[in-house]
C-alpha atoms as a PDB file:
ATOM      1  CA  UNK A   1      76.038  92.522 141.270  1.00  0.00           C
ATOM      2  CA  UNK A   2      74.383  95.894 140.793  1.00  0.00           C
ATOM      3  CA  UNK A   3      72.044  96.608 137.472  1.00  0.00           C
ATOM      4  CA  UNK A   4      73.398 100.008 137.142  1.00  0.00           C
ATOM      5  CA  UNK A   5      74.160 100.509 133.566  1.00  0.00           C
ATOM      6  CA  UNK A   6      78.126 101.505 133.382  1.00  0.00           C
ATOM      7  CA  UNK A   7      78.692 105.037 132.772  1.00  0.00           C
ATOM      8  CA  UNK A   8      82.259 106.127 130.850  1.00  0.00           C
ATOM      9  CA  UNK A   9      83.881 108.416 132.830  1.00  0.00           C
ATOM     10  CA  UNK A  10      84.984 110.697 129.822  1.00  0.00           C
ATOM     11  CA  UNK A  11      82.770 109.412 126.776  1.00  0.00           C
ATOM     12  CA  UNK A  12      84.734 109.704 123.253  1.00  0.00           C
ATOM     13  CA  UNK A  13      83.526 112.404 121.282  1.00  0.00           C
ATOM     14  CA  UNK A  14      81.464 111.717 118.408  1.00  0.00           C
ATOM     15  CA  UNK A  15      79.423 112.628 115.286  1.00  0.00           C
ATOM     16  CA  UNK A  16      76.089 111.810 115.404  1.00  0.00           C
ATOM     17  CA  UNK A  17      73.030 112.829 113.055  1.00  0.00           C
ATOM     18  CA  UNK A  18      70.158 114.773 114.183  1.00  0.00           C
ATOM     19  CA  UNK A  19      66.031 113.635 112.529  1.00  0.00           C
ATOM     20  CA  UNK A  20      66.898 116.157 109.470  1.00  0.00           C
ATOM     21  CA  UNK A  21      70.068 114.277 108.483  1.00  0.00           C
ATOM     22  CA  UNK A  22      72.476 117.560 110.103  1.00  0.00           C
ATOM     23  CA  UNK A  23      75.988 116.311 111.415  1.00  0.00           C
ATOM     24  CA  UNK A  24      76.071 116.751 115.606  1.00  0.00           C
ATOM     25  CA  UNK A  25      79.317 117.020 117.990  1.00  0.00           C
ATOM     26  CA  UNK A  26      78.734 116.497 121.406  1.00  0.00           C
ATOM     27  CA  UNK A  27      75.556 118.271 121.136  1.00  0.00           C
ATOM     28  CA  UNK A  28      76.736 121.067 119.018  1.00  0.00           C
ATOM     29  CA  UNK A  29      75.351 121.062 115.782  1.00  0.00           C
ATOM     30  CA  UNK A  30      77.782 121.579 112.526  1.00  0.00           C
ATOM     31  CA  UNK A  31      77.311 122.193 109.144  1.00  0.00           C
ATOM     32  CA  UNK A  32      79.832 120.821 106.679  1.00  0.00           C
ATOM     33  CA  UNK A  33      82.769 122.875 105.226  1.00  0.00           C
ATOM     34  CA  UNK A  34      84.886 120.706 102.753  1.00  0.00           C
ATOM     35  CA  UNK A  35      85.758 116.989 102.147  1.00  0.00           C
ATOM     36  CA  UNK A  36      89.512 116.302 100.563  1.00  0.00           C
ATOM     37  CA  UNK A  37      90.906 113.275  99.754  1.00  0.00           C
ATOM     38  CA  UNK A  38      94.884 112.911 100.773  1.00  0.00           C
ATOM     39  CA  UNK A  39      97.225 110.630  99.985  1.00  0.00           C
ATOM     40  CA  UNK A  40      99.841 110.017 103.206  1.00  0.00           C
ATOM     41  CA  UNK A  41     103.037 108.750 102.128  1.00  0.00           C
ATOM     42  CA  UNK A  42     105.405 106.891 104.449  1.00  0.00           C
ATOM     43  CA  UNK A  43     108.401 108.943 105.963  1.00  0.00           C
ATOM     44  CA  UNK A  44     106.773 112.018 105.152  1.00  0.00           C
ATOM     45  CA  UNK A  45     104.296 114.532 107.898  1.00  0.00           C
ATOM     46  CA  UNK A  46     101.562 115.498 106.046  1.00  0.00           C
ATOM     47  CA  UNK A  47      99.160 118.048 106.916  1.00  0.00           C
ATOM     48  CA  UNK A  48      95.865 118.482 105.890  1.00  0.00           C
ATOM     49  CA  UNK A  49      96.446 120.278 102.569  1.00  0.00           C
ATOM     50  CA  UNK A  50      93.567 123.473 102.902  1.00  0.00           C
ATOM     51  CA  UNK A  51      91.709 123.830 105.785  1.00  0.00           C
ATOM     52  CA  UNK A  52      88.536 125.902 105.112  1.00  0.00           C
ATOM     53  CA  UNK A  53      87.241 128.943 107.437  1.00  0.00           C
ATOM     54  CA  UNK A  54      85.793 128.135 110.303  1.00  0.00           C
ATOM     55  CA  UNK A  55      86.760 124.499 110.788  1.00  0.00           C
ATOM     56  CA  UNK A  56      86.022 123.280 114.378  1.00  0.00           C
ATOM     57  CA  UNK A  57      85.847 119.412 113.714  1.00  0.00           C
ATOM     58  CA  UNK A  58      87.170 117.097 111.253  1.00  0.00           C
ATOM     59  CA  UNK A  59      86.545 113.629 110.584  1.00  0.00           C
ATOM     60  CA  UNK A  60      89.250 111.127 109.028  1.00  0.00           C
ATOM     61  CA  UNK A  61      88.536 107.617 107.567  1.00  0.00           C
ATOM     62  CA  UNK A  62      91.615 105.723 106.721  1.00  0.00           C
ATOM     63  CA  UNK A  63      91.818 104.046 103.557  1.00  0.00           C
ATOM     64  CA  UNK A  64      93.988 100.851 101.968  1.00  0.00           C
ATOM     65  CA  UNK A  65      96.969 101.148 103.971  1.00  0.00           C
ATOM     66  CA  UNK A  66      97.316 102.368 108.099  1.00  0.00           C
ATOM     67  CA  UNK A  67      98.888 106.065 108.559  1.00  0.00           C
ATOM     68  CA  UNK A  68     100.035 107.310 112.451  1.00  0.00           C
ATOM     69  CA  UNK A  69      99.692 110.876 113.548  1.00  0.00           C
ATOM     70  CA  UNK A  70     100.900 113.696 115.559  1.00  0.00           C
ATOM     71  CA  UNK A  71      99.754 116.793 117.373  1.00  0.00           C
ATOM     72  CA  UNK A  72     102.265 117.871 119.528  1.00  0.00           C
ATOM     73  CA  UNK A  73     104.512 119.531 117.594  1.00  0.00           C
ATOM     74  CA  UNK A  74     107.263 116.212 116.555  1.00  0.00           C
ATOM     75  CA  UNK A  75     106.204 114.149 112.927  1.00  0.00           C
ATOM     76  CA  UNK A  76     104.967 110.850 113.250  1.00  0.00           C
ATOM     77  CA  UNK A  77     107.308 108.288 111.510  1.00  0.00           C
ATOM     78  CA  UNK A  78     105.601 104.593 109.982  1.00  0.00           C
ATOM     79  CA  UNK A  79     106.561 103.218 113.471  1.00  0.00           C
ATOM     80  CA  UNK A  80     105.741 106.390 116.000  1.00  0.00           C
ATOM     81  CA  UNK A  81     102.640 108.380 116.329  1.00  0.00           C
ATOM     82  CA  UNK A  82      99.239 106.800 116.865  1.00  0.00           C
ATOM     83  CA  UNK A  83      97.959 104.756 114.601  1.00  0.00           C
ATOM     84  CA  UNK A  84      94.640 104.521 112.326  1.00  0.00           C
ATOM     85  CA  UNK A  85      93.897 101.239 110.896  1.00  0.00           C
ATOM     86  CA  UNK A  86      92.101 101.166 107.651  1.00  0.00           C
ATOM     87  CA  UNK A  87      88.697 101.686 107.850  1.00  0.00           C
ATOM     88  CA  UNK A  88      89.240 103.811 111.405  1.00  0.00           C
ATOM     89  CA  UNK A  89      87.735 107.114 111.814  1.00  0.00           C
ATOM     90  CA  UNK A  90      89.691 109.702 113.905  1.00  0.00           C
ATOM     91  CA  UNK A  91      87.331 112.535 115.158  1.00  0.00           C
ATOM     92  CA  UNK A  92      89.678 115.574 115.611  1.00  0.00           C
ATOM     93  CA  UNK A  93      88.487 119.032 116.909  1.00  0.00           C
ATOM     94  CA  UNK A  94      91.826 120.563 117.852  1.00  0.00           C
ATOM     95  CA  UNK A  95      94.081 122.841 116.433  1.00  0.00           C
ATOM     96  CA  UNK A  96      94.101 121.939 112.810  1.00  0.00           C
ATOM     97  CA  UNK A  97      98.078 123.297 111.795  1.00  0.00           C
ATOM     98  CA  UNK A  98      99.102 120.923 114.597  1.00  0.00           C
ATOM     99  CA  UNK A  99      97.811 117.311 113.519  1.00  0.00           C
ATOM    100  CA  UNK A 100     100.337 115.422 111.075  1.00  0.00           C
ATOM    101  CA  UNK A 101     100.408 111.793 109.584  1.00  0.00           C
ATOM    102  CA  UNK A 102     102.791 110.174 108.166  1.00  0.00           C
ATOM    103  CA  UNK A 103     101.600 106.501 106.252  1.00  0.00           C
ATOM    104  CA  UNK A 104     102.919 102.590 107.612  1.00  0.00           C
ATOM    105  CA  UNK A 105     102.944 101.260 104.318  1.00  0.00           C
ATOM    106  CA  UNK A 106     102.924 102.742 100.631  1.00  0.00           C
ATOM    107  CA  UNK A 107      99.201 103.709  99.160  1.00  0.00           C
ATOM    108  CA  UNK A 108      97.837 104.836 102.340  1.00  0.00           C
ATOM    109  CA  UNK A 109      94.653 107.262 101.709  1.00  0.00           C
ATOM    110  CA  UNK A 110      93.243 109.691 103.680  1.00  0.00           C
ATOM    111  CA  UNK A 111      89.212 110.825 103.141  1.00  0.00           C
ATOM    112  CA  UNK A 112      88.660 114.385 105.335  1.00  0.00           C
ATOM    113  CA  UNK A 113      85.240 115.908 106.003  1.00  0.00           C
ATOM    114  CA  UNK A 114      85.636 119.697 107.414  1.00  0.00           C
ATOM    115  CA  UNK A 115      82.518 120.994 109.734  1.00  0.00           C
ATOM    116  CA  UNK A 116      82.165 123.882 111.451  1.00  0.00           C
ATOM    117  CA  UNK A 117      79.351 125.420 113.887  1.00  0.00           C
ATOM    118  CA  UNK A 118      75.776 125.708 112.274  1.00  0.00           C
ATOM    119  CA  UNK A 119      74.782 129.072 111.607  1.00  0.00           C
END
């Protein structure tokens, strides 16, 4: 058995905090932008509602009741898309028009936190 620690291949992206409290991606540091709260209903894509200039990553905590979503262009459905459990955080730094969610159960709450490059 070797000791070498195991390396991930591609390591998820991630929001970290620098010593002054300033939100980090993958080594880029951000400044925040916005924070919404969205509800997600079930058999209806939902977008995020306004996305503020500048926007390059955007973090979404699932609350009360699990939601799926999309980026490639078809609306997720309560049973297709990829899921987000309550309580999950999906760290999204894509194209923000494209992303949709549609809720598995009635209730289901989205909180959003916008960030964009530090200036």
């Amino acid at each position: 058995m070797s000791n070498t620690p195991f390396k991930q291949k591609n390591p998820r992206p991630v929001v970290v905090y620098d010593d002054a409290g300033n939100p980090v991606f993958n080594g880029r540091p951000l400044r925040p932008l916005g924070y919404e709260q969205m509800s997600v209903p079930v058999g209806s894509a939902t977008m995020f509602p306004t996305v503020p200039d500048g926007a390059s990553v955007v973090l979404v905590k699932v609350e009360t009741a699990a939601v799926r979503y999309r980026d490639d262009g078809t609306d997720p459905t309560a049973t297709v898309g990829m899921p987000l459990l309550p309580g999950e955080t999906l760290v999204y730094d894509a194209v923000m028009s494209d992303i949709r969610f549609s809720g598995q159960a009635a209730g289901a709450v989205a909180n959003v936190a916008f960030y964009g490059p530090a200036v």
